[in-house]
C-alpha atoms as a PDB file:
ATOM      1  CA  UNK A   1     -19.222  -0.272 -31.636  1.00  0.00           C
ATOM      2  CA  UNK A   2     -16.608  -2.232 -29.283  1.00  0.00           C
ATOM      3  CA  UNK A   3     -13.035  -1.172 -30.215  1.00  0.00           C
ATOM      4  CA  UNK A   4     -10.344  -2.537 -29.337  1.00  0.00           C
ATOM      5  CA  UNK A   5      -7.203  -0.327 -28.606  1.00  0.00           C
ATOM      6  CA  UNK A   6      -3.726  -0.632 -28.312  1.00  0.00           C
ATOM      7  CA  UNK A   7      -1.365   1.571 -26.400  1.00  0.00           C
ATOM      8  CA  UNK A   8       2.170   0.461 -27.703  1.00  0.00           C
ATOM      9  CA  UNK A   9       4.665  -0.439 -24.518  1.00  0.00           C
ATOM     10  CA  UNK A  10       5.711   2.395 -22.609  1.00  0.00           C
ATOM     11  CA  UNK A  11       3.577   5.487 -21.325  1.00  0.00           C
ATOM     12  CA  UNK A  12       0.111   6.496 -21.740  1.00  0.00           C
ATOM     13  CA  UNK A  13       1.327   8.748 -25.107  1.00  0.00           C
ATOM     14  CA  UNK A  14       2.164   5.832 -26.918  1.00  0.00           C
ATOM     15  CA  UNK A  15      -1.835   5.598 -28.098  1.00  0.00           C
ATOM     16  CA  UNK A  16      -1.930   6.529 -31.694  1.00  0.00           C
ATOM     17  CA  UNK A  17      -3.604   9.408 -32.183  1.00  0.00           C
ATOM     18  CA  UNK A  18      -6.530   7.757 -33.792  1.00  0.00           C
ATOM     19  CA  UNK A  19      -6.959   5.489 -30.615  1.00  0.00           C
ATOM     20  CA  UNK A  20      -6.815   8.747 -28.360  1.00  0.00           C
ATOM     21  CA  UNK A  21      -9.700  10.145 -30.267  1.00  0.00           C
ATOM     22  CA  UNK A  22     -11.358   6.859 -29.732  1.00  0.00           C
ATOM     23  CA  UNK A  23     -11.298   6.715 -25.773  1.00  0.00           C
ATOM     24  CA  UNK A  24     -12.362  10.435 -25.427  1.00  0.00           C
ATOM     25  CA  UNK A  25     -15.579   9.513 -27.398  1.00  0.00           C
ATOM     26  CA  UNK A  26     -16.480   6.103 -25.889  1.00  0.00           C
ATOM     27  CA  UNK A  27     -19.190   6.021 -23.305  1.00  0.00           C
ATOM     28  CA  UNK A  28     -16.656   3.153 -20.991  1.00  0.00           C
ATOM     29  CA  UNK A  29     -13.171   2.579 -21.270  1.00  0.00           C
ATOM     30  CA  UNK A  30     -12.031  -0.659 -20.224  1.00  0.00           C
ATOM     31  CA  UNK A  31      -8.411  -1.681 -19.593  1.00  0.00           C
ATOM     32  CA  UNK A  32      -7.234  -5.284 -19.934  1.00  0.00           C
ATOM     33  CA  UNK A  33      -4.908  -5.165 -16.784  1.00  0.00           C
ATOM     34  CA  UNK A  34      -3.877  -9.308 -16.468  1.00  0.00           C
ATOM     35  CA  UNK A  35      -1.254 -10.319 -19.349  1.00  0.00           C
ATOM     36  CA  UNK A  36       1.025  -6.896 -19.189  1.00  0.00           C
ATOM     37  CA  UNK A  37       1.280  -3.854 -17.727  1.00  0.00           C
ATOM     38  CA  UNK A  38       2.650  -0.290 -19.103  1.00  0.00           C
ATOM     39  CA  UNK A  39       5.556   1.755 -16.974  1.00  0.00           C
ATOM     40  CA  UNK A  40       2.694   3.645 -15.773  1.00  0.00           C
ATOM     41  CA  UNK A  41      -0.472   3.073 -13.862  1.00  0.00           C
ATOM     42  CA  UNK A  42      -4.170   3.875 -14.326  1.00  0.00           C
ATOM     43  CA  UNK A  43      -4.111   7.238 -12.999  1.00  0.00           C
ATOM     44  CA  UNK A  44      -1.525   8.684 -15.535  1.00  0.00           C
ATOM     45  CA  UNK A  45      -3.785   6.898 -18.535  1.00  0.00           C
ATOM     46  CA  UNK A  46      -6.989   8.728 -16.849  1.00  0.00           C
ATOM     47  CA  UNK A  47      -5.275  11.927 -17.021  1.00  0.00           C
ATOM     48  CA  UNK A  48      -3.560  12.091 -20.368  1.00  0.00           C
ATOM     49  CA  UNK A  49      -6.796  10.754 -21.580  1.00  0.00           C
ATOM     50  CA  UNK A  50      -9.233  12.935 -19.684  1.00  0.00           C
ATOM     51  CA  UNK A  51     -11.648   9.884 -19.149  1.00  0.00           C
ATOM     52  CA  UNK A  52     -12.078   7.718 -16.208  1.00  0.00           C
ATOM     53  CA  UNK A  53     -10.845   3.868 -17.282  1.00  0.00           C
ATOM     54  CA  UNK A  54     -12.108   0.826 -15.337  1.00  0.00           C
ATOM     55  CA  UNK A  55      -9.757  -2.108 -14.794  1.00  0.00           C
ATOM     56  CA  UNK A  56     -10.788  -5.378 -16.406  1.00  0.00           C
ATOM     57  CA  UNK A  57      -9.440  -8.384 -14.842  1.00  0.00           C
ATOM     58  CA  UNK A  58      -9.048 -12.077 -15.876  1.00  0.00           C
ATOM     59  CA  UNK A  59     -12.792 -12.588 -14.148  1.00  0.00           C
ATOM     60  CA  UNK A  60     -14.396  -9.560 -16.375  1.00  0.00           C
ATOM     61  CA  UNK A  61     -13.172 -10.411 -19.269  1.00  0.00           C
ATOM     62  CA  UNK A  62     -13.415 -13.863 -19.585  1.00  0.00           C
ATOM     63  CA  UNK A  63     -16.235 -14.621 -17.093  1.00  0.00           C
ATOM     64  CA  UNK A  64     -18.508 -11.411 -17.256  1.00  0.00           C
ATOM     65  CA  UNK A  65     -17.468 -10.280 -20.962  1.00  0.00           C
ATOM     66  CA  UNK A  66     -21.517  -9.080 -21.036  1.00  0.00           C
ATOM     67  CA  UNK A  67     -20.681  -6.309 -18.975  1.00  0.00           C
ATOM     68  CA  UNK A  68     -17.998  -5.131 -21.068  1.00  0.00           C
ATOM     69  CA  UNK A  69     -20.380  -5.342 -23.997  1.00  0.00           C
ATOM     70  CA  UNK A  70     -23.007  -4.011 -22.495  1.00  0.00           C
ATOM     71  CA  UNK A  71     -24.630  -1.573 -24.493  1.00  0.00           C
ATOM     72  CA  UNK A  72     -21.872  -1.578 -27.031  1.00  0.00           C
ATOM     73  CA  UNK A  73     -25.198  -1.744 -29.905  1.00  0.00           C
ATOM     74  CA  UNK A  74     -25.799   1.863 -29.128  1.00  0.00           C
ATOM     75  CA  UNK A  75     -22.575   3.315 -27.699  1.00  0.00           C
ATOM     76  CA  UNK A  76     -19.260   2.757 -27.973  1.00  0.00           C
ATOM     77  CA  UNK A  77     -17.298   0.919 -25.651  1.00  0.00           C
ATOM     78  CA  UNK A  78     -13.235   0.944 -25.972  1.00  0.00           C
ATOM     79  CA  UNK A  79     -11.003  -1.991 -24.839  1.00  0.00           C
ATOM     80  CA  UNK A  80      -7.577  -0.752 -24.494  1.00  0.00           C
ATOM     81  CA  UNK A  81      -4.829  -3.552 -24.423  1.00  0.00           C
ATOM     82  CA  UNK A  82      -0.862  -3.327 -23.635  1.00  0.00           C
ATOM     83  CA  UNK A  83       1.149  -3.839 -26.748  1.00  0.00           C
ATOM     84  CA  UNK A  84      -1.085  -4.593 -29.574  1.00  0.00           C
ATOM     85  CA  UNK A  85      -4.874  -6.398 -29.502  1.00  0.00           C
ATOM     86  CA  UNK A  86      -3.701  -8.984 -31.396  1.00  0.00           C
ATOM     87  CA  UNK A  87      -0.167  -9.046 -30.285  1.00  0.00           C
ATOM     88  CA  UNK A  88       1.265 -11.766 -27.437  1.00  0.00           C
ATOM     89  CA  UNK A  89      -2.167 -12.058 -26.525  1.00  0.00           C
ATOM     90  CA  UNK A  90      -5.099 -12.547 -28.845  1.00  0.00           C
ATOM     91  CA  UNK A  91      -8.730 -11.430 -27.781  1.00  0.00           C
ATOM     92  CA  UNK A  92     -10.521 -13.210 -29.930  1.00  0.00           C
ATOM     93  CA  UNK A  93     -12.880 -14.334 -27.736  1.00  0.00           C
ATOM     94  CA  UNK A  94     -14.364 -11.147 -26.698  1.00  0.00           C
ATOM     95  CA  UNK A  95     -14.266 -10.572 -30.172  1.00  0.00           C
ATOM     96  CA  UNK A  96     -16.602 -13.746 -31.577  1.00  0.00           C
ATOM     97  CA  UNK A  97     -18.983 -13.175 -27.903  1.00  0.00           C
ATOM     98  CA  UNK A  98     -19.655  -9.126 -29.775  1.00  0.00           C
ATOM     99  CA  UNK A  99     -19.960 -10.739 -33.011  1.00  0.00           C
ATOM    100  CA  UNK A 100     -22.848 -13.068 -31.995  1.00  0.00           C
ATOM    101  CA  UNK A 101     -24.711 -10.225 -29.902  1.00  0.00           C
ATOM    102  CA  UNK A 102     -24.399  -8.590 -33.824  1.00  0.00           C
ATOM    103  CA  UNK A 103     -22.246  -5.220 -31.788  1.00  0.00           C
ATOM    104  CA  UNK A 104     -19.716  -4.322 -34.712  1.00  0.00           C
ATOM    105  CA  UNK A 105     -16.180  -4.446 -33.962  1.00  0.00           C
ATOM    106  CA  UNK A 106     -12.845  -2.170 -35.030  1.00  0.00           C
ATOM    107  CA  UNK A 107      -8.977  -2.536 -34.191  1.00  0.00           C
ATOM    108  CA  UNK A 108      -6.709  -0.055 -33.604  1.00  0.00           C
ATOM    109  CA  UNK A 109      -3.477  -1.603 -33.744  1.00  0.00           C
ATOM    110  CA  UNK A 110      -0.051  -0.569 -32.105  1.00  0.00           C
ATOM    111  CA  UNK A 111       3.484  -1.732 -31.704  1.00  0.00           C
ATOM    112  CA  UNK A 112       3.545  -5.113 -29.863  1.00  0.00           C
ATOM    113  CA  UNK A 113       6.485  -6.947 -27.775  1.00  0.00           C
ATOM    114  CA  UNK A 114       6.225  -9.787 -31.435  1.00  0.00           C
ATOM    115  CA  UNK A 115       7.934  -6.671 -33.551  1.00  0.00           C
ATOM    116  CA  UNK A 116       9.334  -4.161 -31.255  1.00  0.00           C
ATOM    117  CA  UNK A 117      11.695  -6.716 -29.927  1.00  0.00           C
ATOM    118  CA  UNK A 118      13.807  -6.265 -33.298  1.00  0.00           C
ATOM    119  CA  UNK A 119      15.549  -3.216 -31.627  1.00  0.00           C
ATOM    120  CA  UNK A 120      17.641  -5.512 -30.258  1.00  0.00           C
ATOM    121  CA  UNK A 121      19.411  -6.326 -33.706  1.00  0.00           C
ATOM    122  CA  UNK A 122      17.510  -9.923 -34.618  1.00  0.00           C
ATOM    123  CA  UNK A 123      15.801  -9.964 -37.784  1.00  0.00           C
ATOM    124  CA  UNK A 124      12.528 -10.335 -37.080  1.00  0.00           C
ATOM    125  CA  UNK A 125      11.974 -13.169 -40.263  1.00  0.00           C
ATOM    126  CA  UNK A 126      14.621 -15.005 -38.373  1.00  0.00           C
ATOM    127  CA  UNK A 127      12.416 -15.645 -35.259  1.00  0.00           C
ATOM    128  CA  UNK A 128      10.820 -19.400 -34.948  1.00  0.00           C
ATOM    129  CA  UNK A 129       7.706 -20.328 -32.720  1.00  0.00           C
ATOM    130  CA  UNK A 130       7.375 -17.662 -29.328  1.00  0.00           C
ATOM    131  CA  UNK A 131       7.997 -19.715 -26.061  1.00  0.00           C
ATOM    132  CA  UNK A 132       6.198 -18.577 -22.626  1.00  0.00           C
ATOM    133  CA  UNK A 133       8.003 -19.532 -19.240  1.00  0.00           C
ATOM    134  CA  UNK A 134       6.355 -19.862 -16.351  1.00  0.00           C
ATOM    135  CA  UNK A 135       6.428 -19.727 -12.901  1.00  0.00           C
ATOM    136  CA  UNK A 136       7.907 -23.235 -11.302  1.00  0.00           C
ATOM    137  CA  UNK A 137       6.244 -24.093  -8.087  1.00  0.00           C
ATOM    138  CA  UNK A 138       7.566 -27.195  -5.750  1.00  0.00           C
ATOM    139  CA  UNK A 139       5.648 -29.721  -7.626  1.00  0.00           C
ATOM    140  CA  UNK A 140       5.126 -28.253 -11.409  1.00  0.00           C
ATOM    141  CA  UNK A 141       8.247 -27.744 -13.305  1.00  0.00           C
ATOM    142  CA  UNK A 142       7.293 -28.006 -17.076  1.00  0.00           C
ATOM    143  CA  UNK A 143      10.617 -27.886 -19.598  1.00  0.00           C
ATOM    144  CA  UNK A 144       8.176 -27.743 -22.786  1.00  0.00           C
ATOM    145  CA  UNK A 145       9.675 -23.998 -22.989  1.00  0.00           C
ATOM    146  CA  UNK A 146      13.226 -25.327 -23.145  1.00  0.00           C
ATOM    147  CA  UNK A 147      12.002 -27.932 -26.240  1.00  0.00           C
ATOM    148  CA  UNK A 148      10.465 -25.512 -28.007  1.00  0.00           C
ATOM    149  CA  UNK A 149      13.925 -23.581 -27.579  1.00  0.00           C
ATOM    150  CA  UNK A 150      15.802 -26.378 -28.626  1.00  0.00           C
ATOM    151  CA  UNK A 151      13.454 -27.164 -31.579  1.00  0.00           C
ATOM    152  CA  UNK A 152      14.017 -23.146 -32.728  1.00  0.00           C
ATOM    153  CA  UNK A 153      18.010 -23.413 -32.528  1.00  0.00           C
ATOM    154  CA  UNK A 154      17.912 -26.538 -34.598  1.00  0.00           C
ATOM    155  CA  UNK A 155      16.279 -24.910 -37.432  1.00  0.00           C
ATOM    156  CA  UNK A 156      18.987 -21.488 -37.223  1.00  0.00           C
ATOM    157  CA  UNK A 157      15.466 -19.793 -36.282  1.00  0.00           C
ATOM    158  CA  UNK A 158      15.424 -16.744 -32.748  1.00  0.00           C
ATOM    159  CA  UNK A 159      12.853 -17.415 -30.095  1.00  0.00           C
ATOM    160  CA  UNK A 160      11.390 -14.878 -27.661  1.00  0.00           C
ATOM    161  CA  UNK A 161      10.677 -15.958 -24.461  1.00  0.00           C
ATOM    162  CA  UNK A 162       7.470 -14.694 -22.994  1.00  0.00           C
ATOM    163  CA  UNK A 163       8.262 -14.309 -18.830  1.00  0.00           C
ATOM    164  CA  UNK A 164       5.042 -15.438 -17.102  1.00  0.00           C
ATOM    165  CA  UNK A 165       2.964 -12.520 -15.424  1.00  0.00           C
ATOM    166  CA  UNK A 166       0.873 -13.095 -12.053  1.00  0.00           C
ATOM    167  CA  UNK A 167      -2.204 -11.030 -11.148  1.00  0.00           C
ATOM    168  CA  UNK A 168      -4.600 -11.037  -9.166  1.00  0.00           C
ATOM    169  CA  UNK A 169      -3.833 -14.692  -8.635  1.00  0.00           C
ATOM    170  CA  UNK A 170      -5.065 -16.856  -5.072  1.00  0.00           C
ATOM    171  CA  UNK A 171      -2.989 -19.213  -3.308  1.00  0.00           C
ATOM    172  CA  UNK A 172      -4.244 -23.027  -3.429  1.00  0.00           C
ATOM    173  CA  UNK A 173      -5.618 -22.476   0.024  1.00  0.00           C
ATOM    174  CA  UNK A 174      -7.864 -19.380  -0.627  1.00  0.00           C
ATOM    175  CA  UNK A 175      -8.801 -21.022  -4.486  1.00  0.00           C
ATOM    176  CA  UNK A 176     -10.284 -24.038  -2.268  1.00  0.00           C
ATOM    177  CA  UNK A 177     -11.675 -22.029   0.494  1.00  0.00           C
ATOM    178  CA  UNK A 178     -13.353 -19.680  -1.637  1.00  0.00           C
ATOM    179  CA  UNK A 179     -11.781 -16.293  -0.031  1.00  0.00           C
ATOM    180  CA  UNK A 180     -11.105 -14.014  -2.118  1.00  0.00           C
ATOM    181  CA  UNK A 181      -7.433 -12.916  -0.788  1.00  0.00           C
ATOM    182  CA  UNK A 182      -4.902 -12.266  -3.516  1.00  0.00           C
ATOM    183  CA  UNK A 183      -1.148 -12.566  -3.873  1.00  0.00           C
ATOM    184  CA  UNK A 184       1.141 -10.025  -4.231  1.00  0.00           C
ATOM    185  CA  UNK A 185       1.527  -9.317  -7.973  1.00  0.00           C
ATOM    186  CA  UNK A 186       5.253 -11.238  -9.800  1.00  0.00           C
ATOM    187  CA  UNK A 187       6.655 -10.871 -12.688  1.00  0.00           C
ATOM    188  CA  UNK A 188       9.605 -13.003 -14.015  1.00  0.00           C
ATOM    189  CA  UNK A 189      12.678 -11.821 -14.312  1.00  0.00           C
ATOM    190  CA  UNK A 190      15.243 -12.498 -16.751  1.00  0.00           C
ATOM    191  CA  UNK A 191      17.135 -13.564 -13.956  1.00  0.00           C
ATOM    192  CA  UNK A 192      14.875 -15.805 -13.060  1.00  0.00           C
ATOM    193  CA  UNK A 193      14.131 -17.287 -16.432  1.00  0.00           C
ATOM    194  CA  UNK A 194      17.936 -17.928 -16.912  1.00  0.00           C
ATOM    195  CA  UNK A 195      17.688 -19.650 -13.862  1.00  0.00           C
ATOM    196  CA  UNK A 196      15.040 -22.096 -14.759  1.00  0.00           C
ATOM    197  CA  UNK A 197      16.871 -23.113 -17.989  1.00  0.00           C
ATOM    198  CA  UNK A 198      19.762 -23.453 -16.707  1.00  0.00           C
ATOM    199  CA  UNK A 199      18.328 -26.617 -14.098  1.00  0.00           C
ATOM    200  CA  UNK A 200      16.305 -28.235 -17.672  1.00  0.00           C
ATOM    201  CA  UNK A 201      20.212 -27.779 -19.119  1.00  0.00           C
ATOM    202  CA  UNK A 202      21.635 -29.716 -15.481  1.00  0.00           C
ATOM    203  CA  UNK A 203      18.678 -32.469 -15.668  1.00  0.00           C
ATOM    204  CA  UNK A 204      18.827 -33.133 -19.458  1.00  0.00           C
ATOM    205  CA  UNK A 205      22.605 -33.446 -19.169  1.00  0.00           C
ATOM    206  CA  UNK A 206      22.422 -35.696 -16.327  1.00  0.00           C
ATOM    207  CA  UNK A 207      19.707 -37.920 -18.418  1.00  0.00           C
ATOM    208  CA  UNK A 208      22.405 -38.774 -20.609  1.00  0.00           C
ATOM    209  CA  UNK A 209      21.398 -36.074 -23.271  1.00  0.00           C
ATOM    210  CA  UNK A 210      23.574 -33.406 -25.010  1.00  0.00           C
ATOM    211  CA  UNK A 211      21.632 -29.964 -24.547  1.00  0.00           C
ATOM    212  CA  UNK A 212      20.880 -27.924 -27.570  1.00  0.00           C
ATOM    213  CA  UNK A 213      22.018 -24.714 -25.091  1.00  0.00           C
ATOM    214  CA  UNK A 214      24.105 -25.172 -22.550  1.00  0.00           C
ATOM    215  CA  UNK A 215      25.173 -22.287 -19.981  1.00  0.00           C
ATOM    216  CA  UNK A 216      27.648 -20.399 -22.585  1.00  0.00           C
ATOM    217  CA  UNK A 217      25.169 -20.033 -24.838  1.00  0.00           C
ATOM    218  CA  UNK A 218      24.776 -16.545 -26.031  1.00  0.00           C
ATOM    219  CA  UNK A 219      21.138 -14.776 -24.904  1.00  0.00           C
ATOM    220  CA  UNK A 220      19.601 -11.500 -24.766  1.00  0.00           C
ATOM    221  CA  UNK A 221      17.963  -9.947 -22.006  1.00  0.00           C
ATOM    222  CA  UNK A 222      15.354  -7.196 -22.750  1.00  0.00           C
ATOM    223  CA  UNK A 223      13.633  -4.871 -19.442  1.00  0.00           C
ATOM    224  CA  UNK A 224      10.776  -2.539 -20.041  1.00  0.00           C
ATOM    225  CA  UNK A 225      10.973  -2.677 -24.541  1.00  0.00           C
ATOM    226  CA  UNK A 226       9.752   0.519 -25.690  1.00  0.00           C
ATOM    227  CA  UNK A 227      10.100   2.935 -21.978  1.00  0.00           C
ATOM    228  CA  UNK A 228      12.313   5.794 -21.663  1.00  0.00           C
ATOM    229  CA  UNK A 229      14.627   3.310 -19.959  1.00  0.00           C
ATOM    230  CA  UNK A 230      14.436   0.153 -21.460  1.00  0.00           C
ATOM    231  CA  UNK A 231      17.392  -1.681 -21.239  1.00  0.00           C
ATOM    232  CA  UNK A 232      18.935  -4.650 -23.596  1.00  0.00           C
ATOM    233  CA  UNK A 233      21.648  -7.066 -22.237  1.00  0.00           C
ATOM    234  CA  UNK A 234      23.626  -9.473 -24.285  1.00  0.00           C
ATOM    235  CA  UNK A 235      26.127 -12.209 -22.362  1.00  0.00           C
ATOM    236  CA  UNK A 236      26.008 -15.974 -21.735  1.00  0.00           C
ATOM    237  CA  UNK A 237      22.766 -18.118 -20.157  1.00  0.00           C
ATOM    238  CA  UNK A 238      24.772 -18.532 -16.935  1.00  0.00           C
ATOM    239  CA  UNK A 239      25.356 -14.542 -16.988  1.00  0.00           C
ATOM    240  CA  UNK A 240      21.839 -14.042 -17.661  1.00  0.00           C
ATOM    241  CA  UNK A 241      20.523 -15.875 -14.457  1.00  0.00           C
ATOM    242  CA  UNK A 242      22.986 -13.479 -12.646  1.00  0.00           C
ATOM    243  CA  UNK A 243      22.002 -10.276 -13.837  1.00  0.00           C
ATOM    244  CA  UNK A 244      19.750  -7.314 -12.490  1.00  0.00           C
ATOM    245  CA  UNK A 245      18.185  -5.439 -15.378  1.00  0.00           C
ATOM    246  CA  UNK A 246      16.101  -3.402 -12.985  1.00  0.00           C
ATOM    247  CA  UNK A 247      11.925  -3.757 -12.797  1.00  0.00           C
ATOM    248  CA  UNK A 248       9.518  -5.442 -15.325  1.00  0.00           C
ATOM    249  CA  UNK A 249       8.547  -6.407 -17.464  1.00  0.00           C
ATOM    250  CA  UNK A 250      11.220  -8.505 -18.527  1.00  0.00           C
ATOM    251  CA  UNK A 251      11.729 -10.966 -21.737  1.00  0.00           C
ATOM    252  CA  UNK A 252      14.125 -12.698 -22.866  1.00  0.00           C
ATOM    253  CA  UNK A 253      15.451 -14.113 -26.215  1.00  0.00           C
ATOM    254  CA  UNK A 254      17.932 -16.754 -27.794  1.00  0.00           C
ATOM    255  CA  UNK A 255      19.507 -16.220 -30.713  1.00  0.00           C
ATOM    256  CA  UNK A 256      19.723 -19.536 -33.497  1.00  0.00           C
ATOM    257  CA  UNK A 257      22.070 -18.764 -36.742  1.00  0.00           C
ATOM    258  CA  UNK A 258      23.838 -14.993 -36.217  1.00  0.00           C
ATOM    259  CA  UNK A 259      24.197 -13.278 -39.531  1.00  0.00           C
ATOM    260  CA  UNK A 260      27.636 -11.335 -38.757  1.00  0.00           C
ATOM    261  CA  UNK A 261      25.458  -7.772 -38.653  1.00  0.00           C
ATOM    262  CA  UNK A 262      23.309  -9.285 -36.049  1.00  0.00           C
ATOM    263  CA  UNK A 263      26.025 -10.647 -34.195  1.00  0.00           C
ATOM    264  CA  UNK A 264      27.851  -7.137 -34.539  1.00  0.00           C
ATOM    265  CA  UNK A 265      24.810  -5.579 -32.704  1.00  0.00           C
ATOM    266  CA  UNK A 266      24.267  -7.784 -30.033  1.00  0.00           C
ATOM    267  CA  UNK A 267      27.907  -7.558 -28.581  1.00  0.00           C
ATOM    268  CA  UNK A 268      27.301  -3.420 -28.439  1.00  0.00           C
ATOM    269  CA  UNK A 269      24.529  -4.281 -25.981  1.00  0.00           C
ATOM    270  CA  UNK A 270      27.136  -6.862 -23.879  1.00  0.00           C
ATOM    271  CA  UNK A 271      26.490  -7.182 -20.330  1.00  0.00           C
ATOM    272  CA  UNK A 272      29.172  -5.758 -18.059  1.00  0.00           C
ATOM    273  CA  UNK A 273      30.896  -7.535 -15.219  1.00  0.00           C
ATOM    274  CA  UNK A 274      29.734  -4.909 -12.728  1.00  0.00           C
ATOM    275  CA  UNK A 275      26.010  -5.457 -13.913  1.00  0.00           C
ATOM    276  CA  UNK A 276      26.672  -8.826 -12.520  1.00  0.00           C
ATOM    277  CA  UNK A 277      24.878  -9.836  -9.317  1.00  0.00           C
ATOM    278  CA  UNK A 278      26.546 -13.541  -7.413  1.00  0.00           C
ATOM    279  CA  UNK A 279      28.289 -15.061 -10.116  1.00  0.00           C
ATOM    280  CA  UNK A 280      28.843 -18.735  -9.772  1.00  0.00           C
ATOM    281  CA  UNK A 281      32.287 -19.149  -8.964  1.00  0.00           C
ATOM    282  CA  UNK A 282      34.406 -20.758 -11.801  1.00  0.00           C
ATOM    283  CA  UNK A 283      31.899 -19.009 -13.968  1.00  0.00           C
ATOM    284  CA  UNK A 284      33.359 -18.003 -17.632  1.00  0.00           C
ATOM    285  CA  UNK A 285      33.019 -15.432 -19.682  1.00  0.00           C
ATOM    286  CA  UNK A 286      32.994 -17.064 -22.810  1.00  0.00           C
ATOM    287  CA  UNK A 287      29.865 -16.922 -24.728  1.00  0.00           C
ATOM    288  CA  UNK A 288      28.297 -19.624 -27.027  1.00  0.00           C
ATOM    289  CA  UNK A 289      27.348 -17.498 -30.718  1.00  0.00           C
END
């Protein structure tokens, strides 16, 4: 049997119970390790679980996915996954690849970023389509995230913003030389994200355009959902891309139509002006509901 395992978004005793008794049986443990991490790293997993786990990165799973199955028709073989299996990021691939080698499958579900993120006061039927932003380099700056945004807001609908995640990842250079050097791991910050909007805002508005969210308009910051310390942050776009909220992983939302509860909720988790970090000058205070 493959399973596949979620372990919720904090610690390593967020597992449910039923996926704890699943790891200490199975003959490998794998653990996806390349579209989110949890506050802690494999070592505290290995020894709350009492088994040894072996990372699976990007290549394993998507270019040597045999290896993970290997076996699986006679043993079991658990897949443990941030959040939930089918949550931010589906794995149906590995899924259909155990499915034609005839290896039964079973899902243990947790709580995922997609429903936890209604701590912060949103209704979660309220949400429209989930945007991912990504990492801008000097000559790739897509804004599809900001009309996807814009699309949302229209319709009175939330959207959660996925911050991009890089792992493991090799530098043009060492991609075409074929050396296997990797970068330093990144993960967007709210901060950052803010930032990024803000220039589609600037460029849209200087195209003659009137932005469906301009740098009032009211957003939510959200660091490290579901940890001992996670930390929510309500205040204005331009706020947002001055803020610190502390180490990943980050994500961020914007709010469409407020129903006055929501609204009520959000302004308890205000940002405050010493949480903010080189504010443009002339920036207000104001915030766009």
């Amino acid at each position: 049997m493959l399973y596949l395992v979620g372990l919720g978004l904090g610690d390593a005793e967020d597992i449910s119970v039923k996926g704890l008794r699943v790891v200490r049986s199975c003959s490998r443990v794998y653990l996806e390790a390349y579209t989110s991490i949890l506050t802690v790293g494999k070592e505290a997993l290995e020894e709350f679980y009492g088994r040894d786990v072996i990372l699976a990165d990007r290549d394993l799973v998507e270019l040597q996915a045999e290896e993970i199955l290997r076996e699986a028709d006679v043993s079991d073989v658990a897949f443990l996954v941030v959040g939930d299996p089918f949550g931010a990021t589906t794995h149906t691939d590995l899924v259909l690849r155990a499915v034609h080698a005839g290896i039964p499958y079973r899902v243990i579900h947790n709580a995922s970023i997609l429903n936890a993120v209604g701590c912060v006061g949103l209704q979660l039927y309220n949400f429209g389509e989930v945007v991912s932003i990504v990492f801008w380099t000097s000559s790739w700056k897509p804004e599809s995230f900001y009309d996807k945004i814009q699309k949302n807001r229209e319709a009175g609908l939330h959207t959660l913003c996925l911050l991009d995640i890089k792992v493991k990842e090799r530098s043009d250079e060492n991609l075409m030389r074929g050396r296997d050097i990797f970068e330093p791991p990144r993960f967007m910050s709210v901060a950052e994200a803010a930032t990024q909007l803000l220039e589609v805002v600037e460029r849209r508005r200087s195209l003659g355009e009137e932005p469906g969210l301009t740098e009032d308009t009211l957003c939510v910051g959200v660091a490290r959902l579901g940890s001992c310390d996670q930390l929510i942050r309500s205040g204005s776009l331009r706020q947002l891309a001055s803020c610190n909220l502390g180490r990943p992983l980050h994500c961020m939302l914007v709010p469409g139509h407020l129903h006055e509860v929501e609204a009520e909720l959000l302004s308890t988790h205000q940002l405050q002006e010493a949480e903010l970090l080189n504010t443009k000058p002339g920036g207000g205070a104001s915030v766009e509901l």
